[in-house]
N, C-alpha and C. Protein backbone atom coordinates (compact mmCIF):
# COMPACT_ATOMS: atom_id res chain seq x y z
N UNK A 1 1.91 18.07 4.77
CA UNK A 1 1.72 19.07 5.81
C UNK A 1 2.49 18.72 7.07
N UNK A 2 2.59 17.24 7.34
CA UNK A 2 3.59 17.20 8.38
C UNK A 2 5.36 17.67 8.75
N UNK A 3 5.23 17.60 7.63
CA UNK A 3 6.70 18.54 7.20
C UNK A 3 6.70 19.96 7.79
N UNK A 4 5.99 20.52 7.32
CA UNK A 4 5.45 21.99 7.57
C UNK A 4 5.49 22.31 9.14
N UNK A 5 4.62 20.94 9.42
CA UNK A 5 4.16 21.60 11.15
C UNK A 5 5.58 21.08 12.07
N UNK A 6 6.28 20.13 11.45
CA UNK A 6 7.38 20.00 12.01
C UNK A 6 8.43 21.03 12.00
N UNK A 7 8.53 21.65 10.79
CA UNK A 7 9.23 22.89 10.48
C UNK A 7 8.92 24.18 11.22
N UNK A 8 7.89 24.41 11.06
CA UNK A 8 6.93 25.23 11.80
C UNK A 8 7.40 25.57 13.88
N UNK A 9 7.26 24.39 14.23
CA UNK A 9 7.85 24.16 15.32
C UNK A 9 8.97 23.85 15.87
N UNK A 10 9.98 23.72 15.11
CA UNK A 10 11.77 24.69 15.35
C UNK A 10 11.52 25.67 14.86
N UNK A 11 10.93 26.45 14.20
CA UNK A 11 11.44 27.96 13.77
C UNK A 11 10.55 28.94 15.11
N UNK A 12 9.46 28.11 15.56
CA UNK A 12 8.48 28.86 16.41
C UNK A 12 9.39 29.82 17.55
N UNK A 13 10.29 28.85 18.97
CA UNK A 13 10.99 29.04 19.57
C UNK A 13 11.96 29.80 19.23
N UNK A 14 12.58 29.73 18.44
CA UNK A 14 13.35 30.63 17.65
C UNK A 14 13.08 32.12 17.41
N UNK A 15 12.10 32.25 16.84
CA UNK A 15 11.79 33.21 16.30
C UNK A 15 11.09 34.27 17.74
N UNK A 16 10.78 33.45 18.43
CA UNK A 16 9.88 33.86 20.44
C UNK A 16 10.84 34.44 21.07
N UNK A 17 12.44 33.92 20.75
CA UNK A 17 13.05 34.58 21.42
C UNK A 17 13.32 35.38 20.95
N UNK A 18 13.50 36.13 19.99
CA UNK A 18 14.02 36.99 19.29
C UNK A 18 12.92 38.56 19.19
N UNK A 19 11.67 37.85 20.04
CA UNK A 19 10.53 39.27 20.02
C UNK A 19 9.64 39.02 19.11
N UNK A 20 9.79 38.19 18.32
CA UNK A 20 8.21 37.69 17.58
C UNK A 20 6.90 37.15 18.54
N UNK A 21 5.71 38.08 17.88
CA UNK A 21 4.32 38.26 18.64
C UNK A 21 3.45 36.33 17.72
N UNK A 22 4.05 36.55 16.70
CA UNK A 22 2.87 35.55 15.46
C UNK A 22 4.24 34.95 14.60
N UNK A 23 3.86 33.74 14.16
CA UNK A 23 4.69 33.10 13.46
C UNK A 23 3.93 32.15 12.51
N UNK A 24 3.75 32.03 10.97
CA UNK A 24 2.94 31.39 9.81
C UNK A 24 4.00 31.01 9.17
N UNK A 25 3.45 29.80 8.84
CA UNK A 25 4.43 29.11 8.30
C UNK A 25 3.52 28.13 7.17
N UNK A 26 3.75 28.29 5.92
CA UNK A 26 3.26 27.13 5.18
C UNK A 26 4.11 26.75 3.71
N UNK A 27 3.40 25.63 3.38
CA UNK A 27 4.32 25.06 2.20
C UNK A 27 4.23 26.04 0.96
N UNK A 28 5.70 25.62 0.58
CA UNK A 28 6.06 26.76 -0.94
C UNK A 28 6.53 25.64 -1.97
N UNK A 29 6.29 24.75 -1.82
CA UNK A 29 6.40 23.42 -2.59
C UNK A 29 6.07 22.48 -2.93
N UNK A 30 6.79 21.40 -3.66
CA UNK A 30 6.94 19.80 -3.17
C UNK A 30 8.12 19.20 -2.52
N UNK A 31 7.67 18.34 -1.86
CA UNK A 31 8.68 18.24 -0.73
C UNK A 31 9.05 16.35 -1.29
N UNK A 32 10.41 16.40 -1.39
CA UNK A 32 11.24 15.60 -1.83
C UNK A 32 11.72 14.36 -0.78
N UNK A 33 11.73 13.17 -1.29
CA UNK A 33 12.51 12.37 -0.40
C UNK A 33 13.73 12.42 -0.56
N UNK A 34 14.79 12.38 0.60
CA UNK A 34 15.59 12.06 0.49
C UNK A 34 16.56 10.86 1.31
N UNK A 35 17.36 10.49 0.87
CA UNK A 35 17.88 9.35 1.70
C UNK A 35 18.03 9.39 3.33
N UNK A 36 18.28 10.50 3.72
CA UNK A 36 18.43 10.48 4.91
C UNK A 36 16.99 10.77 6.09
N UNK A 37 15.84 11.29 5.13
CA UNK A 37 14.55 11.58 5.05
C UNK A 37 13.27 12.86 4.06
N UNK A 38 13.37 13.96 4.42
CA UNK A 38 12.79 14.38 3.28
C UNK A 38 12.91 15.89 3.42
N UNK A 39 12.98 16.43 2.54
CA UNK A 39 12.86 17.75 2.28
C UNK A 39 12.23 19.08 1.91
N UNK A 40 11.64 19.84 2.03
CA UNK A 40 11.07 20.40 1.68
C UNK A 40 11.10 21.87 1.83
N UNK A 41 10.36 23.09 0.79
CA UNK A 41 10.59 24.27 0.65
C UNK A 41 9.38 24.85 1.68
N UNK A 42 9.35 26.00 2.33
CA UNK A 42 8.65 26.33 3.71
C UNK A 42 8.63 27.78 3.23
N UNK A 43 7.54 28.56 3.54
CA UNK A 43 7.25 30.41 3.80
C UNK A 43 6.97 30.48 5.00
N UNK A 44 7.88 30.99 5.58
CA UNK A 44 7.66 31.78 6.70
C UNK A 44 7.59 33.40 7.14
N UNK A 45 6.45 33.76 7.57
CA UNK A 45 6.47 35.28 7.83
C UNK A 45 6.13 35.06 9.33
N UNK A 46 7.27 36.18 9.76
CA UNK A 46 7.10 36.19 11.36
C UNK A 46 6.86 37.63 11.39
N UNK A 47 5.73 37.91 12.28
CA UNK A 47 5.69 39.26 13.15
C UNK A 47 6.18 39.79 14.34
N UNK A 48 6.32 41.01 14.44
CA UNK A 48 7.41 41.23 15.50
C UNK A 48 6.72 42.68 15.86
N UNK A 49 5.65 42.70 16.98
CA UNK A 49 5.17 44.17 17.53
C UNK A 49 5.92 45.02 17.72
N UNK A 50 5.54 46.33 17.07
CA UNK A 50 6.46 47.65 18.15
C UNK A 50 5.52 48.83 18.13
N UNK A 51 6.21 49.70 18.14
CA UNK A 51 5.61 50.93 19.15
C UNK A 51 4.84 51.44 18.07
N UNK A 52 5.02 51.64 16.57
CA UNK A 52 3.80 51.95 15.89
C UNK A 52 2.76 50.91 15.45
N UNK A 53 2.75 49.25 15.74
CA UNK A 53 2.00 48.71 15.19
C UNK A 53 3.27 47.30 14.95
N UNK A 54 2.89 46.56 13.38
CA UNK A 54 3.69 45.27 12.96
C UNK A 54 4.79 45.55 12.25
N UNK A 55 5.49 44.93 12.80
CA UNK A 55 6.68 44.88 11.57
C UNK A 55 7.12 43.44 11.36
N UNK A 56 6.61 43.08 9.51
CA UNK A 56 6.45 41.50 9.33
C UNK A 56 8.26 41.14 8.51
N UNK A 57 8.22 39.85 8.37
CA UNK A 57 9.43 39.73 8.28
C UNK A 57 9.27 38.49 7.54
N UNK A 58 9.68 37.98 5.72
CA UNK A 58 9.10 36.91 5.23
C UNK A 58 10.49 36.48 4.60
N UNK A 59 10.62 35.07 4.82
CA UNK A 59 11.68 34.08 4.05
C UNK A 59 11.39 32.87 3.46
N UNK A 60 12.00 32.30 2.37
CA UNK A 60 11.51 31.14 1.87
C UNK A 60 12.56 29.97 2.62
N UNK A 61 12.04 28.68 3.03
CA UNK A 61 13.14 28.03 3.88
C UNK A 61 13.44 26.81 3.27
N UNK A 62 14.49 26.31 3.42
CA UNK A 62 14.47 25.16 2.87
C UNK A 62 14.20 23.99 4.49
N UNK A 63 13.76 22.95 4.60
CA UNK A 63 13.61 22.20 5.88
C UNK A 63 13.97 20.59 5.72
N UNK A 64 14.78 19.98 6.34
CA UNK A 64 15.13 19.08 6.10
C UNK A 64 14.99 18.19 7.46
N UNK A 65 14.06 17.21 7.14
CA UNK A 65 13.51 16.22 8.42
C UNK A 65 14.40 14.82 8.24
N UNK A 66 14.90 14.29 9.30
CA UNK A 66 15.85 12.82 9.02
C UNK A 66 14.40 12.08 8.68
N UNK A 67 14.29 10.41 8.98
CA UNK A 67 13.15 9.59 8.88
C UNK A 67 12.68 9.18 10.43
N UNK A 68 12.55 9.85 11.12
CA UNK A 68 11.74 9.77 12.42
C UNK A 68 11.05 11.11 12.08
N UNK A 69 11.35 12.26 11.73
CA UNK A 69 10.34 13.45 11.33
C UNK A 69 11.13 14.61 11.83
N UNK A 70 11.83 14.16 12.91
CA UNK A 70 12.83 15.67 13.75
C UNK A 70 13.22 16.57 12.32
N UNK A 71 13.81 17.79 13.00
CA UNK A 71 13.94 18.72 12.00
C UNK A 71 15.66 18.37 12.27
N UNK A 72 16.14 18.38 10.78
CA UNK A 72 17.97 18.28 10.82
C UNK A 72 18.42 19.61 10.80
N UNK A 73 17.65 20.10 9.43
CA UNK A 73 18.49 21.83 9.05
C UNK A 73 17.66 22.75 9.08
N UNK A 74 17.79 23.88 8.53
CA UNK A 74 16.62 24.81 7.92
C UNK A 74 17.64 25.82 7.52
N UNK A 75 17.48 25.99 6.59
CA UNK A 75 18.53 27.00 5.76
C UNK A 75 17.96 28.13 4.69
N UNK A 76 17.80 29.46 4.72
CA UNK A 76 17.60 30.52 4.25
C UNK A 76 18.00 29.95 2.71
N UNK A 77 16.97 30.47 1.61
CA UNK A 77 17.29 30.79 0.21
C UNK A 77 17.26 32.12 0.25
């Protein structure tokens, strides 16, 4: 789960500026080590208010943390 909430929190800001109200984020995987630190698959659905109500918006992510935990990538499948 720490993966997640690390992931979770680069996409948050991101997604705030762009007019998102809500942002969920949880695991769609197993999350892999890798040499440089670890990896893992992420769902994210962001909401974005407008004038009739929600309009949701869902991607599967890939997230890649070095070995201190920072987030390196995050890349759309």
């Amino acid at each position: 789960m720490k993966i997640v909430a690390a992931c979770g929190a680069a996409i948050t800001p991101l997604a705030v500026r762009q007019g998102a109200s809500e942002i969920y984020t949880v695991g769609a995987g197993r999350s892999r080590r890798a040499r440089a630190g670890a990896e893992a698959p992420i769902e994210v659905r962001v909401l974005y208010k407008g004038l009739t109500g929600y309009e949701a918006h869902q991607a599967r992510i890939s997230c890649a943390l070095n070995k201190g935990g920072q987030v390196q990538a995050l890349s759309a499948h």
